[in-house]
C-alpha atoms as a PDB file:
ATOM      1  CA  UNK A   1      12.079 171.794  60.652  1.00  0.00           C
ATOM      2  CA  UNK A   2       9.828 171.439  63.624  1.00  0.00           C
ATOM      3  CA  UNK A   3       8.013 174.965  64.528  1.00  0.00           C
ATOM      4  CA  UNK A   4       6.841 175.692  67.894  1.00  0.00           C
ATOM      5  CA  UNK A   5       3.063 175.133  68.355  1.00  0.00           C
ATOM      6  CA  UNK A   6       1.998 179.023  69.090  1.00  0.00           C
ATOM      7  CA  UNK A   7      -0.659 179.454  71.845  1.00  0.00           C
ATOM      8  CA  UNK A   8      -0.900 183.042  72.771  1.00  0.00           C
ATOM      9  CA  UNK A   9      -4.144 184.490  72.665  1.00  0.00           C
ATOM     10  CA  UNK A  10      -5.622 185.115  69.326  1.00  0.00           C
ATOM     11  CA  UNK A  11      -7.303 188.069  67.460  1.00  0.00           C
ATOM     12  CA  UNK A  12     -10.037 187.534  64.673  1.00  0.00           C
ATOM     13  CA  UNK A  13      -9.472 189.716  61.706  1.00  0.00           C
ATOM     14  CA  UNK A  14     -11.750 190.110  58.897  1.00  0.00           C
ATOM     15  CA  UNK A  15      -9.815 191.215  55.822  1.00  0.00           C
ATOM     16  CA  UNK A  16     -12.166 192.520  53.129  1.00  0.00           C
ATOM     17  CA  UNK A  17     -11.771 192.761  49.693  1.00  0.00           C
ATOM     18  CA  UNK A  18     -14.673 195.057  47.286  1.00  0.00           C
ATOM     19  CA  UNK A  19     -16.680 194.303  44.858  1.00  0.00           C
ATOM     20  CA  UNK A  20     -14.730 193.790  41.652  1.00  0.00           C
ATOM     21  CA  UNK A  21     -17.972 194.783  39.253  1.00  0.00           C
ATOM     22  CA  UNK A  22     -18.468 198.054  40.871  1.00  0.00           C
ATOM     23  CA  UNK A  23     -14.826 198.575  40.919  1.00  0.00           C
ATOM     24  CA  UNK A  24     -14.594 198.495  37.221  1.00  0.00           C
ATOM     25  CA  UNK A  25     -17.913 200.216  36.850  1.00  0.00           C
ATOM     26  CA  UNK A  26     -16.159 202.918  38.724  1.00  0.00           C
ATOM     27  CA  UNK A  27     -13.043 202.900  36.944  1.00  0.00           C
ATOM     28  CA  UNK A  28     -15.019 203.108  33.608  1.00  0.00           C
ATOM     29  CA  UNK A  29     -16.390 206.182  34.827  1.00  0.00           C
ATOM     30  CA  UNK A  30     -13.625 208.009  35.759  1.00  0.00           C
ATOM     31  CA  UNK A  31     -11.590 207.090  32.620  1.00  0.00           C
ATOM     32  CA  UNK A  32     -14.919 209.017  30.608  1.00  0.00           C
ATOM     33  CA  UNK A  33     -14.613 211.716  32.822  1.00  0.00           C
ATOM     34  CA  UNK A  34     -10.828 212.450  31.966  1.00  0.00           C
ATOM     35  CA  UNK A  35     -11.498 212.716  28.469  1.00  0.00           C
ATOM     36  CA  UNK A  36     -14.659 214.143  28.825  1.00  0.00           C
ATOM     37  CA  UNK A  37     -13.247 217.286  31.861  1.00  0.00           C
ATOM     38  CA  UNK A  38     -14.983 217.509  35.131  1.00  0.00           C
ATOM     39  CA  UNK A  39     -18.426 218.564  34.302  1.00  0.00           C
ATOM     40  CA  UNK A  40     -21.185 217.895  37.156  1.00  0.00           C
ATOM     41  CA  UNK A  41     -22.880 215.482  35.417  1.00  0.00           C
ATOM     42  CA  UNK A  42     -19.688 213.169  34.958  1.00  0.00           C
ATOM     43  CA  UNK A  43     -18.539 213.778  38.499  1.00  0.00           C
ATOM     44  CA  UNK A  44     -21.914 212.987  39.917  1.00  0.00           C
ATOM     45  CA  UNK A  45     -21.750 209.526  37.725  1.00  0.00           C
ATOM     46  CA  UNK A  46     -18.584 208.702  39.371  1.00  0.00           C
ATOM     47  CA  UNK A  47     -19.639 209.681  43.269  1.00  0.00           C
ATOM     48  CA  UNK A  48     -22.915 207.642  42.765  1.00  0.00           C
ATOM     49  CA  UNK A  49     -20.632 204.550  41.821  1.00  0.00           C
ATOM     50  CA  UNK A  50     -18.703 205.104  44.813  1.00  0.00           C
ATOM     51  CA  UNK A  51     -21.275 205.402  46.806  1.00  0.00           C
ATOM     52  CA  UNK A  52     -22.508 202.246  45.979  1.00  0.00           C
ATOM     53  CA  UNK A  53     -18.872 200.430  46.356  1.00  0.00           C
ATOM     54  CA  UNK A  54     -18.522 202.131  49.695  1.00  0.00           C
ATOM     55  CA  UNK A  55     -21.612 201.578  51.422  1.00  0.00           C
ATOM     56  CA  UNK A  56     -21.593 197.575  50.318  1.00  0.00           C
ATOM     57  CA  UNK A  57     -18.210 197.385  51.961  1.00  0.00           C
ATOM     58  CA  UNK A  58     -19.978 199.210  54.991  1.00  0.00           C
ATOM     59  CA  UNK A  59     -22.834 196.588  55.174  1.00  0.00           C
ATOM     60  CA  UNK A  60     -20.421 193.401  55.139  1.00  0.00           C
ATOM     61  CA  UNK A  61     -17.776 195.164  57.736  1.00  0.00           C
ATOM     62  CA  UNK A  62     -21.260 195.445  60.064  1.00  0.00           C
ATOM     63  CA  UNK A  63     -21.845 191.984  58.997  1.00  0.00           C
ATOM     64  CA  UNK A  64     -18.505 190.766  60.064  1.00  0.00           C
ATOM     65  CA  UNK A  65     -18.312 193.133  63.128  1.00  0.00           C
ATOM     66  CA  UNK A  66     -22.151 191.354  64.513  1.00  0.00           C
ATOM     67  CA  UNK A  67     -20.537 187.865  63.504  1.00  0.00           C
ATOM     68  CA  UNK A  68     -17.344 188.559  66.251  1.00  0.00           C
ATOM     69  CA  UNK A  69     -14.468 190.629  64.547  1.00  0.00           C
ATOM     70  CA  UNK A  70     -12.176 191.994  66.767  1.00  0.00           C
ATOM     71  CA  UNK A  71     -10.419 193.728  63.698  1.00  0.00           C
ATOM     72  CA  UNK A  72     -11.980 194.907  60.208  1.00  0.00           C
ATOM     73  CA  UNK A  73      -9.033 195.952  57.964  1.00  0.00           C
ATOM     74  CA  UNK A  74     -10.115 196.435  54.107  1.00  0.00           C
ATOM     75  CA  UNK A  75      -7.355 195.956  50.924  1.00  0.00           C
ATOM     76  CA  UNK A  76      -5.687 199.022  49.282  1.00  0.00           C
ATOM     77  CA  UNK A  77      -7.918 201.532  48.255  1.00  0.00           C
ATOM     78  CA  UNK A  78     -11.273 199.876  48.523  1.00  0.00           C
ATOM     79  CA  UNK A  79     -12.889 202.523  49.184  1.00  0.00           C
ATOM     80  CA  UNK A  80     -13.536 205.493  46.844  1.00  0.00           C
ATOM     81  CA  UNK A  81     -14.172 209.324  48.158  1.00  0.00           C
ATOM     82  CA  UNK A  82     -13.879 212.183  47.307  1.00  0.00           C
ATOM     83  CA  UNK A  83     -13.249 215.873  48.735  1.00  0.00           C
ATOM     84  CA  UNK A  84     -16.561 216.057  49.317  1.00  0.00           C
ATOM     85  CA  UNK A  85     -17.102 212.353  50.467  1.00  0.00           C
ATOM     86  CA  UNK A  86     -14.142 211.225  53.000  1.00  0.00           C
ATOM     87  CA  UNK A  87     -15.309 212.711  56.052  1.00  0.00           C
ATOM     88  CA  UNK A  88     -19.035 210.944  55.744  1.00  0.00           C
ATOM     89  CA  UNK A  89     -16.876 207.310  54.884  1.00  0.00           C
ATOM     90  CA  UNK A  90     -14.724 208.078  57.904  1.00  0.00           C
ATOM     91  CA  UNK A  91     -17.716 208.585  60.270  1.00  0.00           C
ATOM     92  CA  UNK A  92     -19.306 205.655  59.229  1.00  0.00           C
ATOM     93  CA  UNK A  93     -16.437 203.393  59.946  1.00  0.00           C
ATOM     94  CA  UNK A  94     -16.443 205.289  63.859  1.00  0.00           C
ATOM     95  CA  UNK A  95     -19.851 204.465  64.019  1.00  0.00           C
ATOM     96  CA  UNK A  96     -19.178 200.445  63.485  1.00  0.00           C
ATOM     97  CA  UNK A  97     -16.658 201.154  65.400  1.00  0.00           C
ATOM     98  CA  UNK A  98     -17.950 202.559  67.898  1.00  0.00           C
ATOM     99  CA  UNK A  99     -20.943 200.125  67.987  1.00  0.00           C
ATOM    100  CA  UNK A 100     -19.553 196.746  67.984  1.00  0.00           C
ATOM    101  CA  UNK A 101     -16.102 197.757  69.837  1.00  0.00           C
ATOM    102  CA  UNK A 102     -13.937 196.669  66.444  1.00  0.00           C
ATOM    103  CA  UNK A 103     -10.486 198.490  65.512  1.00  0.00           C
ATOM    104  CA  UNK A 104     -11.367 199.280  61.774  1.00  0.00           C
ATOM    105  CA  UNK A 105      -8.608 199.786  59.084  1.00  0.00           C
ATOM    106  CA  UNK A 106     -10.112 201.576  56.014  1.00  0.00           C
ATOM    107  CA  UNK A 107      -8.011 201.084  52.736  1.00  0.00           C
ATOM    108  CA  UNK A 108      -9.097 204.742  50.711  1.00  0.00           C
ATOM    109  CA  UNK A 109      -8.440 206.232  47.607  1.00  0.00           C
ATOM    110  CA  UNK A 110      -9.034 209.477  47.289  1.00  0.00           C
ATOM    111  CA  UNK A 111     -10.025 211.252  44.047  1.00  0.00           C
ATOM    112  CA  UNK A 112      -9.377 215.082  43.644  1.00  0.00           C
ATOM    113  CA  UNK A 113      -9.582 215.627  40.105  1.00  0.00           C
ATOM    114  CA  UNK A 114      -8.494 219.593  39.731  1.00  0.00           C
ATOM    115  CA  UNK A 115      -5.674 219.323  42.208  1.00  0.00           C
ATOM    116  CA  UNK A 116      -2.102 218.967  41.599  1.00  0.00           C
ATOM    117  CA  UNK A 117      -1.759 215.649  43.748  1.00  0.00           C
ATOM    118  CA  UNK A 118      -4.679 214.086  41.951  1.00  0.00           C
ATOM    119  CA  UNK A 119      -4.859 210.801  43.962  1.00  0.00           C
ATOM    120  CA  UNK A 120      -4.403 209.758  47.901  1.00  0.00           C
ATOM    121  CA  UNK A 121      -3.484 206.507  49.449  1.00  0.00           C
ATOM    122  CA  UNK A 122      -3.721 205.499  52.910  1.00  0.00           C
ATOM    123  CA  UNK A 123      -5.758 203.669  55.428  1.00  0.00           C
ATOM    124  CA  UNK A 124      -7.675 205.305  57.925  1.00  0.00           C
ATOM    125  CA  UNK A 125      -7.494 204.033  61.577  1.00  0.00           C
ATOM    126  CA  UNK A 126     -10.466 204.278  63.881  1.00  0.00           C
ATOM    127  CA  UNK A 127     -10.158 202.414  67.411  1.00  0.00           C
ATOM    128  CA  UNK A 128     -12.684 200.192  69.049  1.00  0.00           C
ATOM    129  CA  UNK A 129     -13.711 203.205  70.975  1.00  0.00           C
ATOM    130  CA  UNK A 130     -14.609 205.152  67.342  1.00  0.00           C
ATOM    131  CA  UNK A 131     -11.686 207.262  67.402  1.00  0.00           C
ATOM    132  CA  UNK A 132     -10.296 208.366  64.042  1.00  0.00           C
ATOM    133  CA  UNK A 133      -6.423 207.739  65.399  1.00  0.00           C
ATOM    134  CA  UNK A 134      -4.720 207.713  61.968  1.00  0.00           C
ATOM    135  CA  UNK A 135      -4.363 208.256  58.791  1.00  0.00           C
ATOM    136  CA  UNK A 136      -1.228 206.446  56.904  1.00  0.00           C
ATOM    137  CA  UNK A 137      -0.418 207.180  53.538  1.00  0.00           C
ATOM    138  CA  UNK A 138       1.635 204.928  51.668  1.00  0.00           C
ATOM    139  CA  UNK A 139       5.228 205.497  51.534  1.00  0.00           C
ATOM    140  CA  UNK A 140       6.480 203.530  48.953  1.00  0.00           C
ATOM    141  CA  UNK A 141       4.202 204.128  45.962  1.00  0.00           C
ATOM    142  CA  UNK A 142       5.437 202.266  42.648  1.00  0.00           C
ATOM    143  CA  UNK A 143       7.652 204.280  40.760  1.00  0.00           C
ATOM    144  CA  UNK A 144       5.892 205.354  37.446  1.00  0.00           C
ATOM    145  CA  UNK A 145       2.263 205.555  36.851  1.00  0.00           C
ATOM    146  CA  UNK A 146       1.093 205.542  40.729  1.00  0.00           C
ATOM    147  CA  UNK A 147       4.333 207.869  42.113  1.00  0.00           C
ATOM    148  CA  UNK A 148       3.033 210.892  39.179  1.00  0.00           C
ATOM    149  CA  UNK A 149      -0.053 210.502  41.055  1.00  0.00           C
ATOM    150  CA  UNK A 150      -0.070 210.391  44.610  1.00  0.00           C
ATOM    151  CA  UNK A 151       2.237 211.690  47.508  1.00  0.00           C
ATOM    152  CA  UNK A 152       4.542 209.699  49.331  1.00  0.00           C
ATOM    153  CA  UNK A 153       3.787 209.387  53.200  1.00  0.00           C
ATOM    154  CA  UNK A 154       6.153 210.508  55.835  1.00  0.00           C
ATOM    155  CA  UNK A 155       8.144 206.745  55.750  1.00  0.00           C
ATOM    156  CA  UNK A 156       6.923 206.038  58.998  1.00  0.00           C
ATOM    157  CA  UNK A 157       4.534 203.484  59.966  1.00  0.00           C
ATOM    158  CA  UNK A 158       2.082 203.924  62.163  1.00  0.00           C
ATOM    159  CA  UNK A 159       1.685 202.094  65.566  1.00  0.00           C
ATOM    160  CA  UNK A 160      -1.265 201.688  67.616  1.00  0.00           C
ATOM    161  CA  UNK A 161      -1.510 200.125  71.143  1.00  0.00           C
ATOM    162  CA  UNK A 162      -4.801 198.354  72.139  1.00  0.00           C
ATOM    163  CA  UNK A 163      -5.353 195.500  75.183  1.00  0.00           C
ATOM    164  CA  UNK A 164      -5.393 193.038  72.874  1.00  0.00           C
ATOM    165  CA  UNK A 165      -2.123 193.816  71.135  1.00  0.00           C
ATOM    166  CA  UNK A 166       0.234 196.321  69.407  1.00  0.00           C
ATOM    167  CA  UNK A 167      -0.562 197.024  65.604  1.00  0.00           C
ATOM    168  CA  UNK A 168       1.023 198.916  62.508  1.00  0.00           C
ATOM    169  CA  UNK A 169       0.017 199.770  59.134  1.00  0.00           C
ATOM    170  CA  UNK A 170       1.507 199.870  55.920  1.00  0.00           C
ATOM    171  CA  UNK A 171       0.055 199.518  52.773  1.00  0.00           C
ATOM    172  CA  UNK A 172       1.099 197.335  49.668  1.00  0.00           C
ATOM    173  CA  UNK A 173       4.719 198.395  48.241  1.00  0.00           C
ATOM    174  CA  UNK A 174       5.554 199.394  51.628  1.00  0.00           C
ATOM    175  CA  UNK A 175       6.462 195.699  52.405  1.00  0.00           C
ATOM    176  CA  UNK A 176       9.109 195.572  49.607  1.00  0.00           C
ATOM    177  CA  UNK A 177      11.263 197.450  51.440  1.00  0.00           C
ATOM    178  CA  UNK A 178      13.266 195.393  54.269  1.00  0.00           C
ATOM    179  CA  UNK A 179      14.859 198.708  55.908  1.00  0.00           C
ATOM    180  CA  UNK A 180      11.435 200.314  55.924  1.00  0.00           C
ATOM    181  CA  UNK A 181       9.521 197.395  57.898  1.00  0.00           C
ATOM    182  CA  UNK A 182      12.505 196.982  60.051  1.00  0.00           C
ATOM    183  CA  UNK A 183      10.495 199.595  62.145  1.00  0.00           C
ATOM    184  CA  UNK A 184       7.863 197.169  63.084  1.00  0.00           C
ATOM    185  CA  UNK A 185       9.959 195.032  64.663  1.00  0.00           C
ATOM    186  CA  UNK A 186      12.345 197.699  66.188  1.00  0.00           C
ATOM    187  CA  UNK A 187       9.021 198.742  67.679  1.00  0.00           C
ATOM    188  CA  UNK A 188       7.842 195.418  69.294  1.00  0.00           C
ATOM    189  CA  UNK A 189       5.037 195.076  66.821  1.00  0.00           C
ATOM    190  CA  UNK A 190       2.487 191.773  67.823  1.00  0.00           C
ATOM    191  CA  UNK A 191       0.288 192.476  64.111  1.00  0.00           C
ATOM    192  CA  UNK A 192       1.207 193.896  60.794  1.00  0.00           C
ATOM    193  CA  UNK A 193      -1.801 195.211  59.174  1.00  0.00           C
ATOM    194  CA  UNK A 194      -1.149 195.422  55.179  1.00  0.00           C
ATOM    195  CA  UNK A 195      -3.684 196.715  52.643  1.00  0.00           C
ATOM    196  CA  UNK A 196      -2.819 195.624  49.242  1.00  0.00           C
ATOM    197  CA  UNK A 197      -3.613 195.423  45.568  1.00  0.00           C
ATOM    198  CA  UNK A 198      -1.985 192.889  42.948  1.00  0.00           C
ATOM    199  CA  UNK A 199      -2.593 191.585  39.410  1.00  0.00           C
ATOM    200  CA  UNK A 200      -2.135 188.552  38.007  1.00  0.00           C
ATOM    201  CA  UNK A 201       1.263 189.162  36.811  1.00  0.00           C
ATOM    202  CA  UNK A 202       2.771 189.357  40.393  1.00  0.00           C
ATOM    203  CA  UNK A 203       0.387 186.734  42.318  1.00  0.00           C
ATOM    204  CA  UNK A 204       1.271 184.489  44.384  1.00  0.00           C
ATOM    205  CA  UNK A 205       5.415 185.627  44.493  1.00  0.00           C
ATOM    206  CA  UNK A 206       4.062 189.503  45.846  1.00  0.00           C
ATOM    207  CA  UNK A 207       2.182 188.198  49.335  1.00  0.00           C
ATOM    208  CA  UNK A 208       5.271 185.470  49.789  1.00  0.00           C
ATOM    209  CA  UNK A 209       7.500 188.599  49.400  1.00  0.00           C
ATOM    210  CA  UNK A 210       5.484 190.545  52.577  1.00  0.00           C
ATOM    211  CA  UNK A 211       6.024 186.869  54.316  1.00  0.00           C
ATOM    212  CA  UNK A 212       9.439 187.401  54.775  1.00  0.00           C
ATOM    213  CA  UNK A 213       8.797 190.666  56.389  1.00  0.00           C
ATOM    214  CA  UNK A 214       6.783 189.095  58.623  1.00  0.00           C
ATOM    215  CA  UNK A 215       9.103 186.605  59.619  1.00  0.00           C
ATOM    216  CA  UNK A 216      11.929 188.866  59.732  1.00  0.00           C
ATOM    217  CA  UNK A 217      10.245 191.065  62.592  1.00  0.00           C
ATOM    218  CA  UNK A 218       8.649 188.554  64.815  1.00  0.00           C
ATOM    219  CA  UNK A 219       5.424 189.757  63.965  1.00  0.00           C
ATOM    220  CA  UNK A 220       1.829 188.198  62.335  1.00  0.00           C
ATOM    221  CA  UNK A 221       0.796 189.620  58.833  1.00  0.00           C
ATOM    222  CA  UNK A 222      -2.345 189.901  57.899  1.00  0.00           C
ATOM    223  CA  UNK A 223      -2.341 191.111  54.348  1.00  0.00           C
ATOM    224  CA  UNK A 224      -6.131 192.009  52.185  1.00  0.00           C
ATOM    225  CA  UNK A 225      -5.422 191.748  48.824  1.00  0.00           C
ATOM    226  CA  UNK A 226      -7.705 193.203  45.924  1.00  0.00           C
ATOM    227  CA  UNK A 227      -7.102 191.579  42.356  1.00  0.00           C
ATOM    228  CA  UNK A 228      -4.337 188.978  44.182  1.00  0.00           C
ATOM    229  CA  UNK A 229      -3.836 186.822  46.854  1.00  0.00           C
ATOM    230  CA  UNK A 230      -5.255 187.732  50.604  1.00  0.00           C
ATOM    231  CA  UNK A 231      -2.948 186.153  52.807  1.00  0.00           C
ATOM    232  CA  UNK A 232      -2.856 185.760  56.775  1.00  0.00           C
ATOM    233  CA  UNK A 233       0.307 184.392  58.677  1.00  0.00           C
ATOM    234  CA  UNK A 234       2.426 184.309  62.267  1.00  0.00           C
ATOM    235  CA  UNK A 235       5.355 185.377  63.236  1.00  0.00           C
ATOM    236  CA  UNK A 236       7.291 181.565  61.890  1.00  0.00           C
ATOM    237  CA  UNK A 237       5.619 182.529  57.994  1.00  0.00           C
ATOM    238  CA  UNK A 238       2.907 179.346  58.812  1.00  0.00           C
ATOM    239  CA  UNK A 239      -0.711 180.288  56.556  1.00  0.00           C
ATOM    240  CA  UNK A 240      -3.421 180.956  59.006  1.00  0.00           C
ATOM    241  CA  UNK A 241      -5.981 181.927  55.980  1.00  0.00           C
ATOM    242  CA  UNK A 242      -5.949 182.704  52.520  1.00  0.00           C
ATOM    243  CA  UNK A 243      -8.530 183.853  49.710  1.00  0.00           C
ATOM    244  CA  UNK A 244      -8.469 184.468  45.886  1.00  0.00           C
ATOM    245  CA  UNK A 245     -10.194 187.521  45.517  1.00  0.00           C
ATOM    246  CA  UNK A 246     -11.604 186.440  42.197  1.00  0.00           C
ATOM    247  CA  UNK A 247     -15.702 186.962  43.069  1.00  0.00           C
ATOM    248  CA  UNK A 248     -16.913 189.888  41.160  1.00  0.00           C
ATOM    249  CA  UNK A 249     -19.346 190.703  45.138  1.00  0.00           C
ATOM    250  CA  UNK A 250     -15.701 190.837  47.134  1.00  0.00           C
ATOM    251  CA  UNK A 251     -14.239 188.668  49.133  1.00  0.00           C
ATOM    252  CA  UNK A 252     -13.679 188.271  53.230  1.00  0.00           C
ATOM    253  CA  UNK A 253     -11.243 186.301  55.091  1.00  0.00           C
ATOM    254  CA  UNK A 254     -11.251 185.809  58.328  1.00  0.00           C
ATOM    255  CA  UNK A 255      -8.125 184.896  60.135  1.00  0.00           C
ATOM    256  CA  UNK A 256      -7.345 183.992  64.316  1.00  0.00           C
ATOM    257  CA  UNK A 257      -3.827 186.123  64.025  1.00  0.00           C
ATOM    258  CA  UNK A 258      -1.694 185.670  67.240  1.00  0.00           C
ATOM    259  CA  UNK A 259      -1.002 188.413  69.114  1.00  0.00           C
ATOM    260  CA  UNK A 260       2.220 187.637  70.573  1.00  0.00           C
ATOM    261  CA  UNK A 261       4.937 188.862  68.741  1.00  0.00           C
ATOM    262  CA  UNK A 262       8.903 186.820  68.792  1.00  0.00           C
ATOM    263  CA  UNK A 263      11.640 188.393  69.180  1.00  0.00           C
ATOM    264  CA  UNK A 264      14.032 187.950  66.390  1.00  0.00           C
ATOM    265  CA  UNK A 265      17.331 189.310  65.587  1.00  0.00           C
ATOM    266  CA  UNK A 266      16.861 191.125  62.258  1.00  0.00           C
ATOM    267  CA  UNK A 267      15.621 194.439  63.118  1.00  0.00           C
ATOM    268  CA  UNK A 268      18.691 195.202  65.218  1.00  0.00           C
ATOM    269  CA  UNK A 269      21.596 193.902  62.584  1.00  0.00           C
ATOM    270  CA  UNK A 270      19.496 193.870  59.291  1.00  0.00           C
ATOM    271  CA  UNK A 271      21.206 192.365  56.689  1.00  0.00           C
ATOM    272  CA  UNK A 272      24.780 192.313  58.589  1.00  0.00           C
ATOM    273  CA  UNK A 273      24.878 188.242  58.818  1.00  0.00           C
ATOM    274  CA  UNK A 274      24.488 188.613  54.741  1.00  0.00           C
ATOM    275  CA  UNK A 275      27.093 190.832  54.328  1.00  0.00           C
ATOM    276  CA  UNK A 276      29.924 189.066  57.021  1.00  0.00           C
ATOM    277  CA  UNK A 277      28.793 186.461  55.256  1.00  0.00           C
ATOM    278  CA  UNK A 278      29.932 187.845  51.845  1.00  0.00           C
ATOM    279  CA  UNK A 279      33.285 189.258  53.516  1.00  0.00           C
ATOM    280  CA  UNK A 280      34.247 185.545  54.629  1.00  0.00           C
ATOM    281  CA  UNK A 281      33.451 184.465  51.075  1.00  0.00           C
ATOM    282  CA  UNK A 282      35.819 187.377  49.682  1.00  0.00           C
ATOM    283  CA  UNK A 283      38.627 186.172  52.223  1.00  0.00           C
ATOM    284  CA  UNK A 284      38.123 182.855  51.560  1.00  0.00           C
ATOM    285  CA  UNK A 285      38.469 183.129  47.759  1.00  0.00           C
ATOM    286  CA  UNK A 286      41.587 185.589  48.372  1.00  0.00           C
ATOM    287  CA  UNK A 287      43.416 182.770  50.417  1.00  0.00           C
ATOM    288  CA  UNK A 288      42.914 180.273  47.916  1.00  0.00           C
ATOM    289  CA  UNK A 289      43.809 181.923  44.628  1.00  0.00           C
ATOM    290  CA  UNK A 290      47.079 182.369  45.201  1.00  0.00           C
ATOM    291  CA  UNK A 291      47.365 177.961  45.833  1.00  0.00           C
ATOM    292  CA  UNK A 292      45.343 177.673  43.128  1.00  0.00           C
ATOM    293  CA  UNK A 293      47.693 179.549  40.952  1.00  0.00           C
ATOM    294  CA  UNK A 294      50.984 177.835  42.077  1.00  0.00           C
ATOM    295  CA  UNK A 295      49.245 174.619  41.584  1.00  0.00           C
ATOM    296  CA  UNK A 296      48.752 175.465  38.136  1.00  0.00           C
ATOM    297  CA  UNK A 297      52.259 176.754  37.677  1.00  0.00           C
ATOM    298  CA  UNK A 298      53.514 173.791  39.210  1.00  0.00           C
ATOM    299  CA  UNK A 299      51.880 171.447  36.853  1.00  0.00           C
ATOM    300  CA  UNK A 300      52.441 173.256  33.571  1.00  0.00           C
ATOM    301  CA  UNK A 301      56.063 172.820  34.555  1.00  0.00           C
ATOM    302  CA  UNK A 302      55.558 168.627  35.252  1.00  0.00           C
ATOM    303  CA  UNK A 303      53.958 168.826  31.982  1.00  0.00           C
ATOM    304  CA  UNK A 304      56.754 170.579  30.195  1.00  0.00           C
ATOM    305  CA  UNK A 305      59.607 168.189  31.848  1.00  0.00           C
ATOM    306  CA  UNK A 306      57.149 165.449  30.452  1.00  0.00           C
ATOM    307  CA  UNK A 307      57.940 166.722  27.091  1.00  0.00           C
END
């Protein structure tokens, strides 16, 4: 099927992905310092790790920022902070922000090891102007290991209007769940911002799952993916980028995303063509049964008159 060439104007994202050695270095030092307890000398191991992961994905979002982004969005918790840390991390991004004129979406997990809700997920919005707009947590964390940990956001995505064109955010999961995207397109949503994480298990089929949400709204995806598949498309599902992030320094991809959204029908009727659908099959299969059983009658009895 022939799709429409698209030629509204375009906005370049840079979707970044961190470093997968301090990642694990991190994550090595956190697992010590739950069997060890939170002593200072453990918790200052793990906030000089972070430290280091967060400022390198500073220095490559200025990097990307002097090369021409228009949009810096980073994957699913990139960054880590904690109590003591987020604020600095979330005036660093305004400052980029503010100095190069780039909307910045911050994927951040946040640490908090003595509190009941030990872990938070969500992106953190700041405008071109350096405003800090937002802050989305993730609504649909995966039921087990990560839902014991963190608390679910307020399942409602969050929209922000700029000249260039309307964005949301959600994060990961989120995009598994067709009623719960339906909002970006009931919303007239031009770009779907997505930070993600994967594993092996689940790449490629997870980012062609957040493709159909895409589609289904009328809207562009651009999707960051640690440990997976990075993946940027329009509003027809057509690749405008993709990257492995398989480099142990983190990976970047940058991606012209139209801003245009199209309107499409889904986010008014959902899945109602599905189900009519599946009513007229019903009907259909009711109708015939009953020929289908006086055929059969009407043959055993040519058979027995046979006999």
């Amino acid at each position: 099927m022939l799709l429409p060439k698209d030629d509204a104007p375009s906005v370049r994202v840079a979707s970044l992905t961190p470093s997968s050695d301090l990642t694990h270095q991190l994550y090595e030092s956190m697992a010590a310092l739950d069997g060890d307890g939170t002593d200072d000398a453990s918790l200052e191991t793990v906030q000089r790790i972070a430290e280091r992961l967060n400022s390198d994905l500073m220095r490559r979002s200025r990097v990307e920022a002097q090369a021409g982004a228009e949009v810096i969005v980073w994957s699913e918790h990139a960054a880590r902070v904690t109590a003591t840390t987020e604020m600095e991390l979330i005036q660093r991004a305004q400052d980029i922000a503010r100095e190069f004129s780039v909307l910045m979406v911050v994927g951040v997990g946040a640490w908090h090891p003595n509190a009941d809700t030990r872990f938070e997920n969500k992106a953190v919005i700041v405008t071109s102007e350096g405003k800090h707009a937002a802050t989305y947590w993730k609504a649909k964390p995966i039921v087990g290991q990560e839902s014991s940990l963190i608390e679910q956001g307020n399942q409602t995505v969050d929209i922000l209007d700029t000249q260039r064109a309307r964005f949301a955010t959600a994060i990961c999961h989120d995009l598994d769940f067709a009623d719960f995207v339906r909002q970006v397109g009931r919303n007239r949503v031009g770009i779907l911002l997505a930070p993600s994480s994967d594993w092996e298990a689940i790449t490629p089929l997870h980012p062609r799952m957040a493709v159909v949400r895409s589609v289904e709204n009328g809207c562009s995806l651009v999707r960051p993916c640690g440990s997976g598949l990075s993946l940027a498309v329009d509003a027809f599902g057509r690749v405008l980028a993709r990257q492995n992030d398989d480099g142990p320094e983190g990976g970047v991809m940058i991606s012209h995303v139209p801003a245009r959204r199209r309107t499409t029908l889904y986010p008014k009727v959902g899945d109602l063509f599905a189900y009519l659908n599946l009513v007229a099959l019903v009907f259909l299969l009711a109708r015939a049964a009953p020929k289908a059983l006086t055929g059969g009658t009407r043959r055993s009895r040519e058979i027995r008159n046979e006999q």
